[in-house]
PDB file of N, CA and C in Angstrom:
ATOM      1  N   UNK A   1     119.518  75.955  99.145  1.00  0.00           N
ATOM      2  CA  UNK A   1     119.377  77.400  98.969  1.00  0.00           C
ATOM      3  C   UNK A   1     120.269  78.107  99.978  1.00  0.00           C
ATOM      4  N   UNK A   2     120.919  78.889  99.485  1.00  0.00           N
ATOM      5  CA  UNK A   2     122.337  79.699 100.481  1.00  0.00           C
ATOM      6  C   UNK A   2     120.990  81.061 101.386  1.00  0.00           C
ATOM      7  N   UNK A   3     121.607  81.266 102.302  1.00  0.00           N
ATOM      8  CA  UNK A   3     120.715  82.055 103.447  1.00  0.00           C
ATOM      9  C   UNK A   3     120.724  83.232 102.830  1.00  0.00           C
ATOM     10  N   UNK A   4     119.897  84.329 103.305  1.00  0.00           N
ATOM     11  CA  UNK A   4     119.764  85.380 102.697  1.00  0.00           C
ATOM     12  C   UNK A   4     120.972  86.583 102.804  1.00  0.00           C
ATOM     13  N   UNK A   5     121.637  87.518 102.722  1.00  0.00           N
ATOM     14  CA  UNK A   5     122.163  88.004 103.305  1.00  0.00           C
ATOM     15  C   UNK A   5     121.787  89.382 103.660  1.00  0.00           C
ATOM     16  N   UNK A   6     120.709  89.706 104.073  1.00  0.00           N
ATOM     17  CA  UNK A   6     119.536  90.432 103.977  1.00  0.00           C
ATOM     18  C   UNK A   6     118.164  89.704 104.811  1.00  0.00           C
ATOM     19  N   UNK A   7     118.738  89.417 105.890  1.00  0.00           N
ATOM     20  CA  UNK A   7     117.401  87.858 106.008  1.00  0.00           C
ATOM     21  C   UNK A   7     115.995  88.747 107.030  1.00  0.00           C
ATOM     22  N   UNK A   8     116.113  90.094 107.148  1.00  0.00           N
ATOM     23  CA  UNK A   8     115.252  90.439 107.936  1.00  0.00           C
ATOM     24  C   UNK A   8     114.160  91.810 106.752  1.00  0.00           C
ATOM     25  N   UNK A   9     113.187  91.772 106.612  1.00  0.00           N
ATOM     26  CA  UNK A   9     112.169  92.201 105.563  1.00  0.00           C
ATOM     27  C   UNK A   9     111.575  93.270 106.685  1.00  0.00           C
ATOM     28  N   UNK A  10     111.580  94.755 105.940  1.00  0.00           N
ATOM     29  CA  UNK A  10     110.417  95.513 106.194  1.00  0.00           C
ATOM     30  C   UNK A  10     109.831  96.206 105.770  1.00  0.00           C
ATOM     31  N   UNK A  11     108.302  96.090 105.897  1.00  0.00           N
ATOM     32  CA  UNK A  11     107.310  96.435 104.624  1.00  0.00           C
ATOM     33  C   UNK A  11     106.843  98.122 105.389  1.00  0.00           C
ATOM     34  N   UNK A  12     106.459  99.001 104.380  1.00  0.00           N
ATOM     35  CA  UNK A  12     106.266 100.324 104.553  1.00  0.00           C
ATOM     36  C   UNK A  12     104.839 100.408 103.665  1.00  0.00           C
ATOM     37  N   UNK A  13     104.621 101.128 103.924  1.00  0.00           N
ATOM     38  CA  UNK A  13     103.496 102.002 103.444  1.00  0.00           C
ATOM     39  C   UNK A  13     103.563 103.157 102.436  1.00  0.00           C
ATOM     40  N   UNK A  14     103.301 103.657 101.358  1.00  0.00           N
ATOM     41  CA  UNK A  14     103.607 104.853 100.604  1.00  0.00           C
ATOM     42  C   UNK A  14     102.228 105.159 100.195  1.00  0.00           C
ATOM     43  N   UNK A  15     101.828 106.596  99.810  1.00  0.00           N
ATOM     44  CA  UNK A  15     100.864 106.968  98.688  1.00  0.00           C
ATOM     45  C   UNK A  15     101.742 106.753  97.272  1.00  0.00           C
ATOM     46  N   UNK A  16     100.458 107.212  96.747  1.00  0.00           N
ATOM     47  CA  UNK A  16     101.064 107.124  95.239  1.00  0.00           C
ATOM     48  C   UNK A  16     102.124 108.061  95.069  1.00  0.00           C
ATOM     49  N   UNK A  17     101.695 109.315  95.535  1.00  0.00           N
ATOM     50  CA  UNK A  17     102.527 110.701  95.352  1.00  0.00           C
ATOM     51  C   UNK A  17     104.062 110.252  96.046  1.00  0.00           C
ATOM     52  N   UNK A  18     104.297 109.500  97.011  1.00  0.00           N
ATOM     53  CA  UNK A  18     105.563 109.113  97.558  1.00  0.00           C
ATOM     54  C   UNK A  18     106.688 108.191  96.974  1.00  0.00           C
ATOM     55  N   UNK A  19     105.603 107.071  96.477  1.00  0.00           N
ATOM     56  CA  UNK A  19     106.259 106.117  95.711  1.00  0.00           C
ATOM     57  C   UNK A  19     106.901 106.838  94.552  1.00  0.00           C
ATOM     58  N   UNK A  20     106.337 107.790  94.046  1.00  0.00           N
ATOM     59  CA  UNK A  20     106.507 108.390  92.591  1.00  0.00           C
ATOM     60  C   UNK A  20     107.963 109.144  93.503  1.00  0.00           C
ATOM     61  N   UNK A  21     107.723 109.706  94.164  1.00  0.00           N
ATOM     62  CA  UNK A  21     109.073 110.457  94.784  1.00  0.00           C
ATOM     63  C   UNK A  21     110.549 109.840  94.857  1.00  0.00           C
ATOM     64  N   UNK A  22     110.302 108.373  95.556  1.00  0.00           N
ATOM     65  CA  UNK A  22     111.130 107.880  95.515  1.00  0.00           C
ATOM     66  C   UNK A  22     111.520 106.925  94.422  1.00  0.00           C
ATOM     67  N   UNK A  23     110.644 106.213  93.488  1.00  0.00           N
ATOM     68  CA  UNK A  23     111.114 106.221  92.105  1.00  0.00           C
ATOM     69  C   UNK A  23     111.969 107.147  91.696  1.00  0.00           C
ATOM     70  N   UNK A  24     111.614 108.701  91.338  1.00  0.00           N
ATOM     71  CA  UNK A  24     112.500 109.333  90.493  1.00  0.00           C
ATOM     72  C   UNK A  24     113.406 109.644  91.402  1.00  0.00           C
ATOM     73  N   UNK A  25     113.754 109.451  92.481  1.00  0.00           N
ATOM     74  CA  UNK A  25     114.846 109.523  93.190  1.00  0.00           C
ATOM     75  C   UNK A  25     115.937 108.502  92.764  1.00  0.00           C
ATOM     76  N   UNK A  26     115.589 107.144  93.335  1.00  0.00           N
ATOM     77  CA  UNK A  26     115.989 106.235  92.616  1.00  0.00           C
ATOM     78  C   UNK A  26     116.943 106.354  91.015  1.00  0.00           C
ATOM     79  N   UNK A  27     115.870 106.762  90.224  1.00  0.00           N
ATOM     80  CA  UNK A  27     116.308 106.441  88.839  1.00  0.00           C
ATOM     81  C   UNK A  27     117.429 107.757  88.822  1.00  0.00           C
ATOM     82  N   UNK A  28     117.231 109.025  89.365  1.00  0.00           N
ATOM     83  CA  UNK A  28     118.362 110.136  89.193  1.00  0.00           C
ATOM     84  C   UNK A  28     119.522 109.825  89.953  1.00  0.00           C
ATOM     85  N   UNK A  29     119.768 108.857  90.707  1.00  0.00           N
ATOM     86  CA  UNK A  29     120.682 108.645  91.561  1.00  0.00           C
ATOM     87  C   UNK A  29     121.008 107.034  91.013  1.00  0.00           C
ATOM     88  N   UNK A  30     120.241 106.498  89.960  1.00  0.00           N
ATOM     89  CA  UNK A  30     121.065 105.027  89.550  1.00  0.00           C
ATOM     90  C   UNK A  30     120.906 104.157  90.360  1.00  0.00           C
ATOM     91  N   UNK A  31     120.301 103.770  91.202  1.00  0.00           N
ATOM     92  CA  UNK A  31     120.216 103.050  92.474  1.00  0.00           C
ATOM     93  C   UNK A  31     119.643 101.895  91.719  1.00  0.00           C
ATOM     94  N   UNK A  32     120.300 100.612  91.945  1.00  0.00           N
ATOM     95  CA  UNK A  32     119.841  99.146  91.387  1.00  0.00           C
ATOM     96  C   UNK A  32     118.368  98.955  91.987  1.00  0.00           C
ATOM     97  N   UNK A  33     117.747  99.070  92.996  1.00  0.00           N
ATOM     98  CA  UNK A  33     116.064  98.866  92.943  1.00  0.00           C
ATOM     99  C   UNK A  33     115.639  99.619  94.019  1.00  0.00           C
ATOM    100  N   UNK A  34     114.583  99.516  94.216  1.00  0.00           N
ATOM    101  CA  UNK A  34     113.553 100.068  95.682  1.00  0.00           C
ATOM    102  C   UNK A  34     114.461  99.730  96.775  1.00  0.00           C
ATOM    103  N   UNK A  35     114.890  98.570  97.274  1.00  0.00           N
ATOM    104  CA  UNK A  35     115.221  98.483  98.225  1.00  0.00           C
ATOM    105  C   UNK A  35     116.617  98.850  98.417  1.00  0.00           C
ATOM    106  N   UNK A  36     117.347  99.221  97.808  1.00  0.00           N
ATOM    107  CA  UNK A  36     118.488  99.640  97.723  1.00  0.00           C
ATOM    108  C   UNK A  36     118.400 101.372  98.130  1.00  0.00           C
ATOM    109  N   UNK A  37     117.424 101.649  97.129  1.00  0.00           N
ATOM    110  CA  UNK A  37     117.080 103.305  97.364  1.00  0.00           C
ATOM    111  C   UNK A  37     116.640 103.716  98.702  1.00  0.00           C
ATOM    112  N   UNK A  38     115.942 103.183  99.323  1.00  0.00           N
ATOM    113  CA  UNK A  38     115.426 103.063 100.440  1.00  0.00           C
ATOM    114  C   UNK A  38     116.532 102.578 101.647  1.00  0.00           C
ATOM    115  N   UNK A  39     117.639 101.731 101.653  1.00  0.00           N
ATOM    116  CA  UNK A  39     118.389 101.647 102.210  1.00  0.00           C
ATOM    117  C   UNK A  39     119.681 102.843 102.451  1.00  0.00           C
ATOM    118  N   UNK A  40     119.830 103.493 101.071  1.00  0.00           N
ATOM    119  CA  UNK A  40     120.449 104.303 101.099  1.00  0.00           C
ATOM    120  C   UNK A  40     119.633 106.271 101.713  1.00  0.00           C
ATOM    121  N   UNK A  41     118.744 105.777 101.654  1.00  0.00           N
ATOM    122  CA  UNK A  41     117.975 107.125 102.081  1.00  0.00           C
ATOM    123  C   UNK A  41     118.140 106.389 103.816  1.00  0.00           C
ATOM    124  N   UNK A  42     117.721 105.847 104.460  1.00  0.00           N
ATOM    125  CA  UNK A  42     117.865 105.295 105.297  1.00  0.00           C
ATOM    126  C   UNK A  42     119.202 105.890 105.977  1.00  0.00           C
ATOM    127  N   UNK A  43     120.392 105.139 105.627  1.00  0.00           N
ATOM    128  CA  UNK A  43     121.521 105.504 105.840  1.00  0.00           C
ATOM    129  C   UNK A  43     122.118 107.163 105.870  1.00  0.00           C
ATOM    130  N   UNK A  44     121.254 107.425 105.141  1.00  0.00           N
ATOM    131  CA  UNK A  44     121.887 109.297 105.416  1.00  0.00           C
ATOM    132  C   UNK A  44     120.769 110.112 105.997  1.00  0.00           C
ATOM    133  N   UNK A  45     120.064 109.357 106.235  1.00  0.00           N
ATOM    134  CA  UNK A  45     118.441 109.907 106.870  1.00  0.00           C
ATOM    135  C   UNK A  45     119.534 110.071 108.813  1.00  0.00           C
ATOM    136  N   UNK A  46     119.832 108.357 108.964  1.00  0.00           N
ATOM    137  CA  UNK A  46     120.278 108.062 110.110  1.00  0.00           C
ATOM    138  C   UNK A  46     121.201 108.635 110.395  1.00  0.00           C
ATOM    139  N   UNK A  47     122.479 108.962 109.573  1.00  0.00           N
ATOM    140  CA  UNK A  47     123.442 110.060 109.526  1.00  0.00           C
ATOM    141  C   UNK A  47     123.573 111.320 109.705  1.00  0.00           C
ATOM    142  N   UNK A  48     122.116 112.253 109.457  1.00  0.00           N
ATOM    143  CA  UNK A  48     122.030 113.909 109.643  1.00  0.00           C
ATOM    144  C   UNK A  48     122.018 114.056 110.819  1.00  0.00           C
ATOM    145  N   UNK A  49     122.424 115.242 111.100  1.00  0.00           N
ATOM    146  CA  UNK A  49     121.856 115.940 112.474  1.00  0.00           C
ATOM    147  C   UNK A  49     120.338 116.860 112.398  1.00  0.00           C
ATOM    148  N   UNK A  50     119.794 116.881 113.309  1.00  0.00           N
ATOM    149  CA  UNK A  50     118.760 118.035 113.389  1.00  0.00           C
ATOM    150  C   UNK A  50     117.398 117.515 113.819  1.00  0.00           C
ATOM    151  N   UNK A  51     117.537 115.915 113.415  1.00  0.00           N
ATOM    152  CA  UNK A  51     115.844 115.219 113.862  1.00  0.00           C
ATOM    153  C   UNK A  51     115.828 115.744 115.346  1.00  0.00           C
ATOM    154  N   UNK A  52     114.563 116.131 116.175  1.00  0.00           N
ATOM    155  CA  UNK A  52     114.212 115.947 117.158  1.00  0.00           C
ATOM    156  C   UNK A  52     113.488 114.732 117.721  1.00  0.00           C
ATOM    157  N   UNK A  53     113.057 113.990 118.563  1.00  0.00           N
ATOM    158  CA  UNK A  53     112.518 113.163 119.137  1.00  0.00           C
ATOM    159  C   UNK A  53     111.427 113.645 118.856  1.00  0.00           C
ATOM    160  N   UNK A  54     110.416 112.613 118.351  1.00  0.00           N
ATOM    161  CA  UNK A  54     108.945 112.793 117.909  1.00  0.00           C
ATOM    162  C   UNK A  54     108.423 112.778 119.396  1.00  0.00           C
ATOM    163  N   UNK A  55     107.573 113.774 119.115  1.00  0.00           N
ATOM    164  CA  UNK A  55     106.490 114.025 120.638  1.00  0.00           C
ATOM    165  C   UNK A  55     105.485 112.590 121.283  1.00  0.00           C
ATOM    166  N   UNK A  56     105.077 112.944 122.196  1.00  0.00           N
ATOM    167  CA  UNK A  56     104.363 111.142 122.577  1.00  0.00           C
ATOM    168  C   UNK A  56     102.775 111.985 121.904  1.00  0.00           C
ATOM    169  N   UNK A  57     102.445 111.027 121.089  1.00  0.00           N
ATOM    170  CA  UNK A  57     101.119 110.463 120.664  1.00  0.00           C
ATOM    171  C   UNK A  57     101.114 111.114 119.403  1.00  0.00           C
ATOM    172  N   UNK A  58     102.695 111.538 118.644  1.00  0.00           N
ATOM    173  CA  UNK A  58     102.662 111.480 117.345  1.00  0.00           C
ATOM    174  C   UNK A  58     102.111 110.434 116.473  1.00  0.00           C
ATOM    175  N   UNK A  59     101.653 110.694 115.326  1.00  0.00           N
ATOM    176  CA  UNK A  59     101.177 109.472 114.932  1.00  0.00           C
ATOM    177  C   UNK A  59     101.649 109.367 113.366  1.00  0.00           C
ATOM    178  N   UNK A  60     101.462 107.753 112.711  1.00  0.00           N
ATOM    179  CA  UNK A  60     103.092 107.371 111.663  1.00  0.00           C
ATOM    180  C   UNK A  60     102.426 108.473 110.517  1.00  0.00           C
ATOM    181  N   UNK A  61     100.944 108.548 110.362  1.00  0.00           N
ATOM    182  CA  UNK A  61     100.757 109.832 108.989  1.00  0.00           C
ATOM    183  C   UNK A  61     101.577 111.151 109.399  1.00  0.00           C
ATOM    184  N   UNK A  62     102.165 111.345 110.229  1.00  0.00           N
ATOM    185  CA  UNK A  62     102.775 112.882 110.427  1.00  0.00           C
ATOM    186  C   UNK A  62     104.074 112.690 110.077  1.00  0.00           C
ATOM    187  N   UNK A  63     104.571 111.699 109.475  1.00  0.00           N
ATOM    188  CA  UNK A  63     106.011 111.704 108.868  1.00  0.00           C
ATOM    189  C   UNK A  63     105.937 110.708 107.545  1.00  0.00           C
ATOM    190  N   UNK A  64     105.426 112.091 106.664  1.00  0.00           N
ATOM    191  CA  UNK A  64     105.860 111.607 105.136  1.00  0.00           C
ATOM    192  C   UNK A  64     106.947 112.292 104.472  1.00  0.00           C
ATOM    193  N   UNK A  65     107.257 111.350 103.237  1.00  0.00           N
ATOM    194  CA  UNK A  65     108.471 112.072 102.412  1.00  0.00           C
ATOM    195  C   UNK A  65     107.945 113.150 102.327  1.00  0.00           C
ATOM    196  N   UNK A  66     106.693 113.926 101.589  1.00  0.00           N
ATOM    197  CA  UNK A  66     106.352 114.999 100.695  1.00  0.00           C
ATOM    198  C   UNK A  66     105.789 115.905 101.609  1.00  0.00           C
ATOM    199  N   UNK A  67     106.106 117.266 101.658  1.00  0.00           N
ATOM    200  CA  UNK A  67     106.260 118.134 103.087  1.00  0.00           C
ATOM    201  C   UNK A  67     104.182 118.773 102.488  1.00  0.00           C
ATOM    202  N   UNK A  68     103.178 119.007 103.165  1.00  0.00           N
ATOM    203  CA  UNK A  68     102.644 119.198 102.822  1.00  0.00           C
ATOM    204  C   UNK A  68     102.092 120.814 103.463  1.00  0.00           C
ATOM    205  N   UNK A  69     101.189 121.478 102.976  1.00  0.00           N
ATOM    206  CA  UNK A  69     101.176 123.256 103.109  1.00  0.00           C
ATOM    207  C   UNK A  69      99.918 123.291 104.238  1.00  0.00           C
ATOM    208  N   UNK A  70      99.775 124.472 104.950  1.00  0.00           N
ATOM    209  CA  UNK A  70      99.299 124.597 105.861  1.00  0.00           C
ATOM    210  C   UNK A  70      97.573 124.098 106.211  1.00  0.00           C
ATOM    211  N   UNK A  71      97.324 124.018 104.840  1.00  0.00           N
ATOM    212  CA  UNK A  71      95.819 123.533 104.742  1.00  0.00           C
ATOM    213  C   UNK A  71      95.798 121.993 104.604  1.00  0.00           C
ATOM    214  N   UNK A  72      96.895 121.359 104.335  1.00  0.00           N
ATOM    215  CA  UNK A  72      96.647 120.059 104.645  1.00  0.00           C
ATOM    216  C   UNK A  72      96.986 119.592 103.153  1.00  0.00           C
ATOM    217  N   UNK A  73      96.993 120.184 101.850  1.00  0.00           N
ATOM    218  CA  UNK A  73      97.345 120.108 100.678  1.00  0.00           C
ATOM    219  C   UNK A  73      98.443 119.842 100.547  1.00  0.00           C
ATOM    220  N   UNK A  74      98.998 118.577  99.724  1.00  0.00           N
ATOM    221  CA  UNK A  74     100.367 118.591  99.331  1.00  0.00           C
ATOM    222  C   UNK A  74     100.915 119.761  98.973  1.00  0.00           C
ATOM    223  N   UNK A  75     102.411 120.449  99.189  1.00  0.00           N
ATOM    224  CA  UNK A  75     103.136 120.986  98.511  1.00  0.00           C
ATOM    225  C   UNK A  75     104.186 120.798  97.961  1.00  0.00           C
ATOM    226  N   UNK A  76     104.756 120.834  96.770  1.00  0.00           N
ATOM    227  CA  UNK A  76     105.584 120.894  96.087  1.00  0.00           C
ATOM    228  C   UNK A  76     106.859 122.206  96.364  1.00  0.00           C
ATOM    229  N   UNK A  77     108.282 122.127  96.579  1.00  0.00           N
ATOM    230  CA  UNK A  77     108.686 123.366  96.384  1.00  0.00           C
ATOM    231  C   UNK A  77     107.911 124.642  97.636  1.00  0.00           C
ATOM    232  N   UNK A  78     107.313 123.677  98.145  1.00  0.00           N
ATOM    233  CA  UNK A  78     106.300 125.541  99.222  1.00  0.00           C
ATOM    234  C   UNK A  78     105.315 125.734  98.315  1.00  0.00           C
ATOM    235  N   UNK A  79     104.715 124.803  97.198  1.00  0.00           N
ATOM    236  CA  UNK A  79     103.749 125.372  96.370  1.00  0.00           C
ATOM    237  C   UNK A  79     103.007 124.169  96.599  1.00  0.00           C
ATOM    238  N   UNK A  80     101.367 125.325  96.945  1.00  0.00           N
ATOM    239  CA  UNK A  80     100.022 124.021  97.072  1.00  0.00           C
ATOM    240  C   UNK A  80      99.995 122.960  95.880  1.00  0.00           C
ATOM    241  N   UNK A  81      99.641 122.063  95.821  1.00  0.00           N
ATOM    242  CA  UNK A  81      99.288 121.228  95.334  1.00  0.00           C
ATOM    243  C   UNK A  81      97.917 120.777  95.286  1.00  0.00           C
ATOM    244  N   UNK A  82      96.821 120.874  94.671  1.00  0.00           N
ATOM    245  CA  UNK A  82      95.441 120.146  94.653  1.00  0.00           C
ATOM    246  C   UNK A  82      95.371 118.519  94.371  1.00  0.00           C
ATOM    247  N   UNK A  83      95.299 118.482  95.310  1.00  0.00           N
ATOM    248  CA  UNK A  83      94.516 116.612  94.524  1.00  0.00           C
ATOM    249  C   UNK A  83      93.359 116.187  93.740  1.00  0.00           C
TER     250      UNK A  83
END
């Protein structure tokens, strides 16, 4: 069996509502699978300017794809979302 060329794996976490995000991301952008899509978000994620350094005792639920509204409700667009 030839070595991987890719030989290091890392597993993430999504809700449903995220996965679905980055699916249709994926499929509008043609991207051959998940991990490809994810590599390429990756890559221009790492590329922008503007991140600040996360504060100490941030914690990993405070950085999801889907921006959510002041009550704690997903939003869409700046628009609540109910679950």
């Amino acid at each position: 069996m030839s070595e991987l060329e890719r030989p290091e794996r890392l597993q993430i976490m999504l809700t449903a509502d995220e996965l679905a995000a980055l699916e249709n991301w994926r499929f509008d952008k043609r991207m051959p699978s998940r991990s490809a899509a994810v590599r390429e978000l990756l890559r221009r994620g790492l590329t922008a300017d503007g991140f600040l350094t996360a504060a100490h005792g941030t914690k990993s639920r405070d950085f999801g794809i889907l921006p959510h509204s002041a009550d704690g409700d997903r939003a869409v667009d700046g628009v609540p979302q109910k679950e």
